[in-house]
C-alpha atoms as a PDB file:
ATOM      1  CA  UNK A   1      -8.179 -15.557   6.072  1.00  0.00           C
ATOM      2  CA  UNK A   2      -5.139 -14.581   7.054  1.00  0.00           C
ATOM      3  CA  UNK A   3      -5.054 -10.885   8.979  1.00  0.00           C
ATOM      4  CA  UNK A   4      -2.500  -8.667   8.704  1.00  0.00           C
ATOM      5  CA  UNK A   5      -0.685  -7.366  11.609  1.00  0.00           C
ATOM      6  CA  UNK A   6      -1.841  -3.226  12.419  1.00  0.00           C
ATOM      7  CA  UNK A   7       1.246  -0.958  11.917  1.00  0.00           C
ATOM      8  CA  UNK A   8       1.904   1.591  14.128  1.00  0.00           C
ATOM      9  CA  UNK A   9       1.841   5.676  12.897  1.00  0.00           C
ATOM     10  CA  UNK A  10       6.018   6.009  13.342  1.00  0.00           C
ATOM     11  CA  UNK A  11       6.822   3.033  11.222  1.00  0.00           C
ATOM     12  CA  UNK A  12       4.279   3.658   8.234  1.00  0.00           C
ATOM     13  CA  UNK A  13       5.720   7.789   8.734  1.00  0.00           C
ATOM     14  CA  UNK A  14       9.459   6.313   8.077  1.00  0.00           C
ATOM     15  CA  UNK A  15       9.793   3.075   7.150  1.00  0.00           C
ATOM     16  CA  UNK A  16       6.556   2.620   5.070  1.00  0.00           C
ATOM     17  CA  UNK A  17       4.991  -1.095   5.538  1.00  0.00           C
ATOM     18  CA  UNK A  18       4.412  -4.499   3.875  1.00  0.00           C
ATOM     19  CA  UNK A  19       1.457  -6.566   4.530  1.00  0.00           C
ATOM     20  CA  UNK A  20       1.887 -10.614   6.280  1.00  0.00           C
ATOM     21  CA  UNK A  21       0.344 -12.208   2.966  1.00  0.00           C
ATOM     22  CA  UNK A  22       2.586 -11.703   0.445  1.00  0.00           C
ATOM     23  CA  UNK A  23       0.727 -14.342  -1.847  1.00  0.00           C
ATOM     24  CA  UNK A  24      -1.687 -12.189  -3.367  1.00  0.00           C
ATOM     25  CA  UNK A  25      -2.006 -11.694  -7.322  1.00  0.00           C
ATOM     26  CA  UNK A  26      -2.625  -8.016  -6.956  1.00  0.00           C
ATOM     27  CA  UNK A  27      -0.373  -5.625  -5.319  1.00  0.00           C
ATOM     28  CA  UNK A  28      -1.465  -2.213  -4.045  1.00  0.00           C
ATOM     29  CA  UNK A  29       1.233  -0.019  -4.321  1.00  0.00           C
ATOM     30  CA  UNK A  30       0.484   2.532  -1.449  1.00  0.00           C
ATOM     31  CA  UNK A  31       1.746   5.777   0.215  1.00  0.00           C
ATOM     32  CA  UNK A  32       2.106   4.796   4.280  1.00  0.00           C
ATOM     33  CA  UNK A  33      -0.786   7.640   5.721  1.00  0.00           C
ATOM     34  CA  UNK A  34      -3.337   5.026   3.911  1.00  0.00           C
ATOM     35  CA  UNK A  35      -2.144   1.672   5.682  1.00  0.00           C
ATOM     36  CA  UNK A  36      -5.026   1.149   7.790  1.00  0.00           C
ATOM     37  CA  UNK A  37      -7.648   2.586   5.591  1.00  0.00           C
ATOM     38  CA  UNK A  38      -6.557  -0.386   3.077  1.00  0.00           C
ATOM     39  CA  UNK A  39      -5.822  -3.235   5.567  1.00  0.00           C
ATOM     40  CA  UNK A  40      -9.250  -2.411   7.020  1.00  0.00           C
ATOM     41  CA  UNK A  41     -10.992  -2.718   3.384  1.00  0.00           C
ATOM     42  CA  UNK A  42      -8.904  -5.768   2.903  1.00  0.00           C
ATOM     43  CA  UNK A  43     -10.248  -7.381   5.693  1.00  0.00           C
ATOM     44  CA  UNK A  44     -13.944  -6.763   5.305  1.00  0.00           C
ATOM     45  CA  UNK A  45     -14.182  -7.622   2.381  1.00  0.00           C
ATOM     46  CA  UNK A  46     -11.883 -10.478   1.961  1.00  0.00           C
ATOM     47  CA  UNK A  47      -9.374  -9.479  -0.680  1.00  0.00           C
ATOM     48  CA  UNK A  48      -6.744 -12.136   0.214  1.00  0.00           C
ATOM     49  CA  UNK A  49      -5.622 -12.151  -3.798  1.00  0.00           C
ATOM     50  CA  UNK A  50      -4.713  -8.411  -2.821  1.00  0.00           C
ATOM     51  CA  UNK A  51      -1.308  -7.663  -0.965  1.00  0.00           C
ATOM     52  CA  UNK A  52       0.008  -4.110   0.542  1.00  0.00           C
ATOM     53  CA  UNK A  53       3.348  -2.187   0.123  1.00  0.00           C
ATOM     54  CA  UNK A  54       3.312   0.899   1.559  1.00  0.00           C
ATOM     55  CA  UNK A  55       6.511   3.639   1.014  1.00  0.00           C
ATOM     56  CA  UNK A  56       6.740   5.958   3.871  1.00  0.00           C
ATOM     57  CA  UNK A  57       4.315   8.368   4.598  1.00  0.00           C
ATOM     58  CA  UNK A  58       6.994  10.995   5.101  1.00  0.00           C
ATOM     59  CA  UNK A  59       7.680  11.193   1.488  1.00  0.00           C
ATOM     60  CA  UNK A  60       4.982  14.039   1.553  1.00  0.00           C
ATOM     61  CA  UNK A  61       7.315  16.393   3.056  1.00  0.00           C
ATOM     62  CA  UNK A  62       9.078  16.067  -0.135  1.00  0.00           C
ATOM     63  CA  UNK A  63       6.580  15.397  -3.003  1.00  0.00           C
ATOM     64  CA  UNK A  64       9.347  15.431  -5.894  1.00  0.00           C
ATOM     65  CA  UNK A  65      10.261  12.536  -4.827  1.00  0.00           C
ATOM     66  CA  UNK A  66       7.260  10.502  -4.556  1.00  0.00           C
ATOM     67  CA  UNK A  67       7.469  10.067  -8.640  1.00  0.00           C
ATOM     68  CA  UNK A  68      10.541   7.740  -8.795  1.00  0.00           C
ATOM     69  CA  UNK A  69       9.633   6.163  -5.519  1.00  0.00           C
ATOM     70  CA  UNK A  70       6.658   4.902  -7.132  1.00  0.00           C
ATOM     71  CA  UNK A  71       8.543   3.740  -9.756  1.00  0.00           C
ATOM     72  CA  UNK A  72      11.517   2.209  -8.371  1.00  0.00           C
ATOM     73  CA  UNK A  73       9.120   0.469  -6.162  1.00  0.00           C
ATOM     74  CA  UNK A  74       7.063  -0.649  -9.436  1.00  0.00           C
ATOM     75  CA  UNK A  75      10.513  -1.971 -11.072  1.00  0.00           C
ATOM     76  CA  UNK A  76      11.516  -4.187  -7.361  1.00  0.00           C
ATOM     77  CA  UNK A  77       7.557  -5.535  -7.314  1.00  0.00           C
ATOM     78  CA  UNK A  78       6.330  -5.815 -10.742  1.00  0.00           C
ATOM     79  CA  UNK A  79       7.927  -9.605 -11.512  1.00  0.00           C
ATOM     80  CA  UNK A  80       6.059 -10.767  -8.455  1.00  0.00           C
ATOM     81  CA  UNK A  81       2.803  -9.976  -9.008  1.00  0.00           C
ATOM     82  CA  UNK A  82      -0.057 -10.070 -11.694  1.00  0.00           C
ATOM     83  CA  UNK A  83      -0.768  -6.569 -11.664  1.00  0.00           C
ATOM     84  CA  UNK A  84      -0.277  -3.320  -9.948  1.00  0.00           C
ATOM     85  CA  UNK A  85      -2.477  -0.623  -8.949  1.00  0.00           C
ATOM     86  CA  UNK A  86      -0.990   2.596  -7.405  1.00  0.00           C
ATOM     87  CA  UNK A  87      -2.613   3.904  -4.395  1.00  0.00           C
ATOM     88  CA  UNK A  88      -1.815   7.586  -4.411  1.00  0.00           C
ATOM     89  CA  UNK A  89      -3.471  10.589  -5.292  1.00  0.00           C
ATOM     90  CA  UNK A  90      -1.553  13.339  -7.403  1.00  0.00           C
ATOM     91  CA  UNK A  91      -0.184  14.400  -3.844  1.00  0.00           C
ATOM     92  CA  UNK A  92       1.855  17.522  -5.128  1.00  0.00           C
ATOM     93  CA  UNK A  93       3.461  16.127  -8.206  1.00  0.00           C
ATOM     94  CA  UNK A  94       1.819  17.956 -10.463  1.00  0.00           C
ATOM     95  CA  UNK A  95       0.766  15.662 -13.241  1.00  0.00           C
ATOM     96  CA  UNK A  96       4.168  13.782 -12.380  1.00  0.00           C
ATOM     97  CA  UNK A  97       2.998  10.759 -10.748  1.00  0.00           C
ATOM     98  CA  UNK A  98      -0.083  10.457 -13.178  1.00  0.00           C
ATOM     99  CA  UNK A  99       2.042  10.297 -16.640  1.00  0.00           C
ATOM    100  CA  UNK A 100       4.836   7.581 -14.866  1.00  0.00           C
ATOM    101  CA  UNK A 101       1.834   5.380 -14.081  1.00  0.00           C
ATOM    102  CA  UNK A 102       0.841   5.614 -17.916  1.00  0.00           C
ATOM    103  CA  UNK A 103       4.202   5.100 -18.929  1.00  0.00           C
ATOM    104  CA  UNK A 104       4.205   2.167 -16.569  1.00  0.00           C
ATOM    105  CA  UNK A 105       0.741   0.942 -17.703  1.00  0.00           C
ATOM    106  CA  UNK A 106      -0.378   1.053 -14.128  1.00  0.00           C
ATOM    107  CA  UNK A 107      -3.502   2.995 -12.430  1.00  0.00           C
ATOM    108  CA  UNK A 108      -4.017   5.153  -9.918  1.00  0.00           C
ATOM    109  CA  UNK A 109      -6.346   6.786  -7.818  1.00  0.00           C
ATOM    110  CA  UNK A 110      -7.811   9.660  -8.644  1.00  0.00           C
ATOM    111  CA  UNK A 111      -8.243  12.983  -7.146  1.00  0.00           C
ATOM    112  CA  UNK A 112      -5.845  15.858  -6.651  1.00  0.00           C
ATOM    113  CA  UNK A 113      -5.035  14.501  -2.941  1.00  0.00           C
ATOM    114  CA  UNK A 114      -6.398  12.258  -0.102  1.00  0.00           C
ATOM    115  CA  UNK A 115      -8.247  15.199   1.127  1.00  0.00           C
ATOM    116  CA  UNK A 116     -10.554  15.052  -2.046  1.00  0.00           C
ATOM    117  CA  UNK A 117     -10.654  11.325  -2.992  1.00  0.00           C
ATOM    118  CA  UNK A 118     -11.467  10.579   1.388  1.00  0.00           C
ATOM    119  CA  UNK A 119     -14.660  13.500   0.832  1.00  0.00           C
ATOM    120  CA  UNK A 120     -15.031  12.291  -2.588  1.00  0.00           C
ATOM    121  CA  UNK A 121     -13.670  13.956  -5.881  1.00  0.00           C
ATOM    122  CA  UNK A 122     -16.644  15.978  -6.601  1.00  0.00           C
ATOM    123  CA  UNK A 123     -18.196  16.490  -3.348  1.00  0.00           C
ATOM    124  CA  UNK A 124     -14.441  18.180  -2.744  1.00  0.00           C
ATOM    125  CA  UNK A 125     -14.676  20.229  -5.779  1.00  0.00           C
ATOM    126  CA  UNK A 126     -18.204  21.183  -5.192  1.00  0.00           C
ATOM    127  CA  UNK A 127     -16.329  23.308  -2.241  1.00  0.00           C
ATOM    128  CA  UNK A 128     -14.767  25.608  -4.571  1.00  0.00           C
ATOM    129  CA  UNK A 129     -13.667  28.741  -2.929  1.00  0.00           C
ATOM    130  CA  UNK A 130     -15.548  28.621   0.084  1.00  0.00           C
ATOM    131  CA  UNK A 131     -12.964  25.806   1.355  1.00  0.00           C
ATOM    132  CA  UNK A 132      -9.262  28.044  -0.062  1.00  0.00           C
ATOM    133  CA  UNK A 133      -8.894  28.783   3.837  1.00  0.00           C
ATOM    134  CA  UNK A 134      -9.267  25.718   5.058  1.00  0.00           C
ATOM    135  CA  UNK A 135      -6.668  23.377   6.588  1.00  0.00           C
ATOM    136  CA  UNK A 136      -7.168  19.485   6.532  1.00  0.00           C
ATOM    137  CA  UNK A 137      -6.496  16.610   8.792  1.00  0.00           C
ATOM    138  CA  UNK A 138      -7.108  12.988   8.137  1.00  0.00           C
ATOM    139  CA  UNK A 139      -7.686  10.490  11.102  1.00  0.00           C
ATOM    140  CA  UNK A 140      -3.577   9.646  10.028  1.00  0.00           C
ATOM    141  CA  UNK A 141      -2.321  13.670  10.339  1.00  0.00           C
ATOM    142  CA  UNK A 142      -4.464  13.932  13.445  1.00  0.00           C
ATOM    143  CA  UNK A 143      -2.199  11.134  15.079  1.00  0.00           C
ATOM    144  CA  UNK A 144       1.079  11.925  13.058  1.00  0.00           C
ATOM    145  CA  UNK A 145       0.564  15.788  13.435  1.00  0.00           C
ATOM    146  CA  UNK A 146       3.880  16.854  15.183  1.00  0.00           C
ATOM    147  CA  UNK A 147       6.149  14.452  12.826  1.00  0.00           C
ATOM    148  CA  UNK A 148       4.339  15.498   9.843  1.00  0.00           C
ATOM    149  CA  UNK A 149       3.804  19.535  10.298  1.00  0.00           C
ATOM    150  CA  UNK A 150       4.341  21.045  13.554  1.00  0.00           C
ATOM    151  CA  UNK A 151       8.263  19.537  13.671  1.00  0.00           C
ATOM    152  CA  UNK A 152       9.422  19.912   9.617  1.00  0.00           C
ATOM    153  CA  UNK A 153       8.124  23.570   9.859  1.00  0.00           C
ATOM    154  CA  UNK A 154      10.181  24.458  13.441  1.00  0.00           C
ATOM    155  CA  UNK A 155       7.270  24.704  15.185  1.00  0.00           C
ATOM    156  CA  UNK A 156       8.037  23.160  18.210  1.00  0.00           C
ATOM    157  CA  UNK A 157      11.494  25.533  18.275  1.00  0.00           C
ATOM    158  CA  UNK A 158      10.021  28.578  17.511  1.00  0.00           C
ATOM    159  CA  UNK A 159       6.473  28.530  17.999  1.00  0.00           C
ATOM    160  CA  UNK A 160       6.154  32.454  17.615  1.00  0.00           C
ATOM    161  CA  UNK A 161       5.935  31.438  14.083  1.00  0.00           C
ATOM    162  CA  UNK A 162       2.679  29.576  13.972  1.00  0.00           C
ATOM    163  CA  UNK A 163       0.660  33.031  12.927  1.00  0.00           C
ATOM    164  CA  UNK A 164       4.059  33.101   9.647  1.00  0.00           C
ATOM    165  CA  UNK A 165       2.603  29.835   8.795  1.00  0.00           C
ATOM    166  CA  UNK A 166      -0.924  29.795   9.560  1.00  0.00           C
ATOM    167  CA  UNK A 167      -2.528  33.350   9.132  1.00  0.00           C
ATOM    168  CA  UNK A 168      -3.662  32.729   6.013  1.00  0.00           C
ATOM    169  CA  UNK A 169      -6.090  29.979   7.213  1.00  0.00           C
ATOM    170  CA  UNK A 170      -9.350  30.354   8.881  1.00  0.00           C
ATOM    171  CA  UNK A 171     -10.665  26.665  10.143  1.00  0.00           C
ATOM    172  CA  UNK A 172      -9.060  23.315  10.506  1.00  0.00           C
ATOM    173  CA  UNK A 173     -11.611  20.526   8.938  1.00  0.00           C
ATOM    174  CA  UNK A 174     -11.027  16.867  10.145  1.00  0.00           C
ATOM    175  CA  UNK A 175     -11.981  14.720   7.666  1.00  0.00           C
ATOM    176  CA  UNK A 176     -12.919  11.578  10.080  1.00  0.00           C
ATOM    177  CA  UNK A 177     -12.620   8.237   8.396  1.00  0.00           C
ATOM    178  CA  UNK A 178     -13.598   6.063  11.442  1.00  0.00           C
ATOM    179  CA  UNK A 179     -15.966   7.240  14.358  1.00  0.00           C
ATOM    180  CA  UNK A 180     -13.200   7.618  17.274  1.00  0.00           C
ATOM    181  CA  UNK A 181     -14.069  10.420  19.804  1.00  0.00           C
ATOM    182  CA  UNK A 182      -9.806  10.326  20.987  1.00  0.00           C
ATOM    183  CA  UNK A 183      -9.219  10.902  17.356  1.00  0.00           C
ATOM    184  CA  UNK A 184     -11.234  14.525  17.276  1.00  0.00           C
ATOM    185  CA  UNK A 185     -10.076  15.302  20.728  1.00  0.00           C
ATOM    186  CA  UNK A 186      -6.353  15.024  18.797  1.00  0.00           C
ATOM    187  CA  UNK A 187      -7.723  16.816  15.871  1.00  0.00           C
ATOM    188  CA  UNK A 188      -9.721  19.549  17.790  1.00  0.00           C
ATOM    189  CA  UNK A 189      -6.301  19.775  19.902  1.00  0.00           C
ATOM    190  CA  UNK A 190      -4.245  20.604  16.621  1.00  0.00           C
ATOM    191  CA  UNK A 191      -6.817  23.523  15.503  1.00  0.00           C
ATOM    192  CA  UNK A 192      -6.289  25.044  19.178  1.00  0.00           C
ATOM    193  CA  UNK A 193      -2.678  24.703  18.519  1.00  0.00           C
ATOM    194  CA  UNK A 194      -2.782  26.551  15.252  1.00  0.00           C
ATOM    195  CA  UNK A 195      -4.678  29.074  16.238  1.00  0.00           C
ATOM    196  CA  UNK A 196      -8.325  27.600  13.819  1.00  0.00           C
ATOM    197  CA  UNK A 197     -11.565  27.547  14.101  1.00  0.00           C
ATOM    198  CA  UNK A 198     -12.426  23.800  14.585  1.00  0.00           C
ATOM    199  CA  UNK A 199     -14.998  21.601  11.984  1.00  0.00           C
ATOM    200  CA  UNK A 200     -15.046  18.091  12.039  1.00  0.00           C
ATOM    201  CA  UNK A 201     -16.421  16.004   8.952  1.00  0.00           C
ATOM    202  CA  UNK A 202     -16.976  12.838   8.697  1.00  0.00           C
ATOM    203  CA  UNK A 203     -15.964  11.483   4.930  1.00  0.00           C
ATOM    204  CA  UNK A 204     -15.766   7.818   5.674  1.00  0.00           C
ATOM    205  CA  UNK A 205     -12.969   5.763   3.126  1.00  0.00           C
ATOM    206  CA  UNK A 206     -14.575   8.019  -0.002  1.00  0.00           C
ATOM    207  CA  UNK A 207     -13.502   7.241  -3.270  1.00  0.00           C
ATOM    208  CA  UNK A 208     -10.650   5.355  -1.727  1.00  0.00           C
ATOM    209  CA  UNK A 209     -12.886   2.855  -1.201  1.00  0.00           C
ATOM    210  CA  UNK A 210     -15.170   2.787  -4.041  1.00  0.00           C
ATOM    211  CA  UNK A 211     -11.914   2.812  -6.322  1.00  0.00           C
ATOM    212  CA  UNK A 212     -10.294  -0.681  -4.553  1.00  0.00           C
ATOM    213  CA  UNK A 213     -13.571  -2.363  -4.584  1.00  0.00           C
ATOM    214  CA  UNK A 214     -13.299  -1.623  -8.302  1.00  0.00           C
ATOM    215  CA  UNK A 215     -10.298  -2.960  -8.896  1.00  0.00           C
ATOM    216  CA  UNK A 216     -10.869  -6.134  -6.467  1.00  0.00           C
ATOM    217  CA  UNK A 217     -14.287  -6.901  -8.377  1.00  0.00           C
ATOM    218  CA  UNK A 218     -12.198  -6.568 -11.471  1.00  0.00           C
ATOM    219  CA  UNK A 219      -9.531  -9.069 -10.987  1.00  0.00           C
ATOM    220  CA  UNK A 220     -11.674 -11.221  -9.169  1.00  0.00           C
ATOM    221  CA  UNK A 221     -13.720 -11.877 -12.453  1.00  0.00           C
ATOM    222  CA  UNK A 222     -10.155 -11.859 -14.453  1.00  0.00           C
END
């Protein structure tokens, strides 16, 4: 089995990423904050007939335009491959993303965000109201915090507005997918920064995971 080479946090923030084996039947269509989640999966369980393409992770900062990234992406890949599964969440399109994808004949994961589908879709909802104050970090936002929230909002300029941005919230929760005691040093560090109360969670790959094994099983048996 061929493995894929790890990305590093800048390039999957920017650039995005595409996996070595580009010989798969499947592609996974992917935003970049999931990269290692997937090529993790991949490996364990031996999905070689599934490839990766990731668009940058950065795209978040600007969710209108995740929608027609997805879909130029699906028009450049689509000849190349069997079939196409879209590995986002809603992630702030409201609805958006979800009704291209049915246009396109193409699914995606569920859930509102990666937030919910990494605790799972209903364990998320089962929150409800007691969660509204509640900031979230993922083991990617805990390493790609500064490029993804403290810089875009001026932070590290003016950080006399962190309390403008912030006050509103009453705990950060880091939603660990791997057990990695640097990682919730890096996450507890961003709740001191922000001025939180600090909870760390540990959701493992979620629904992410039970969605691709899914899909895998599926088109192995097709």
């Amino acid at each position: 089995m061929q493995q894929d080479k790890l990305p590093d946090d800048a390039s999957l923030t920017t650039r995005g990423y595409t996996s070595d084996d580009k010989q798969g039947r499947i592609l996974l269509l992917a935003c970049g904050a999931l990269a290692r989640e997937i090529l993790d999966l991949k490996r364990r369980n031996g999905w070689d007939h599934m490839a990766l393409t990731c668009l940058p992770a950065i795209l978040h900062i600007h969710p209108e335009k995740i929608t027609q990234a997805v879909r130029d992406a699906v028009d450049k890949h689509r000849d190349n491959y069997d079939q196409i599964f879209v590995v986002y969440a809603d992630c702030g399109t409201g609805g958006l993303l979800q009704k291209a994808c049915e246009e396109m004949g193409i699914e995606m994961v569920q859930g509102p965000h990666c937030y919910s589908f990494f605790e799972g879709n209903q364990a998320f909802e089962a929150h409800g109201e007691d969660e509204t104050t509640a900031f979230y970090l993922t083991d990617f936002l805990a390493r790609q915090f500064d490029a993804f929230i403290w810089k875009p909002l001026g932070l590290d300029r003016h950080p006399e507005l962190r309390d403008m941005y912030f006050g509103n919230y009453t705990k950060l929760v880091y939603q660990a997918q791997i057990e990695d005691p640097e990682l919730t040093e890096r996450a507890r560090a961003c709740a001191e920064k922000m001025g939180l109360e600090f909870e760390r969670r540990f959701t493992g790959y979620g629904d992410l995971e039970s969605t691709l094994t899914d899909w895998a099983n599926r088109t192995t048996r097709d």
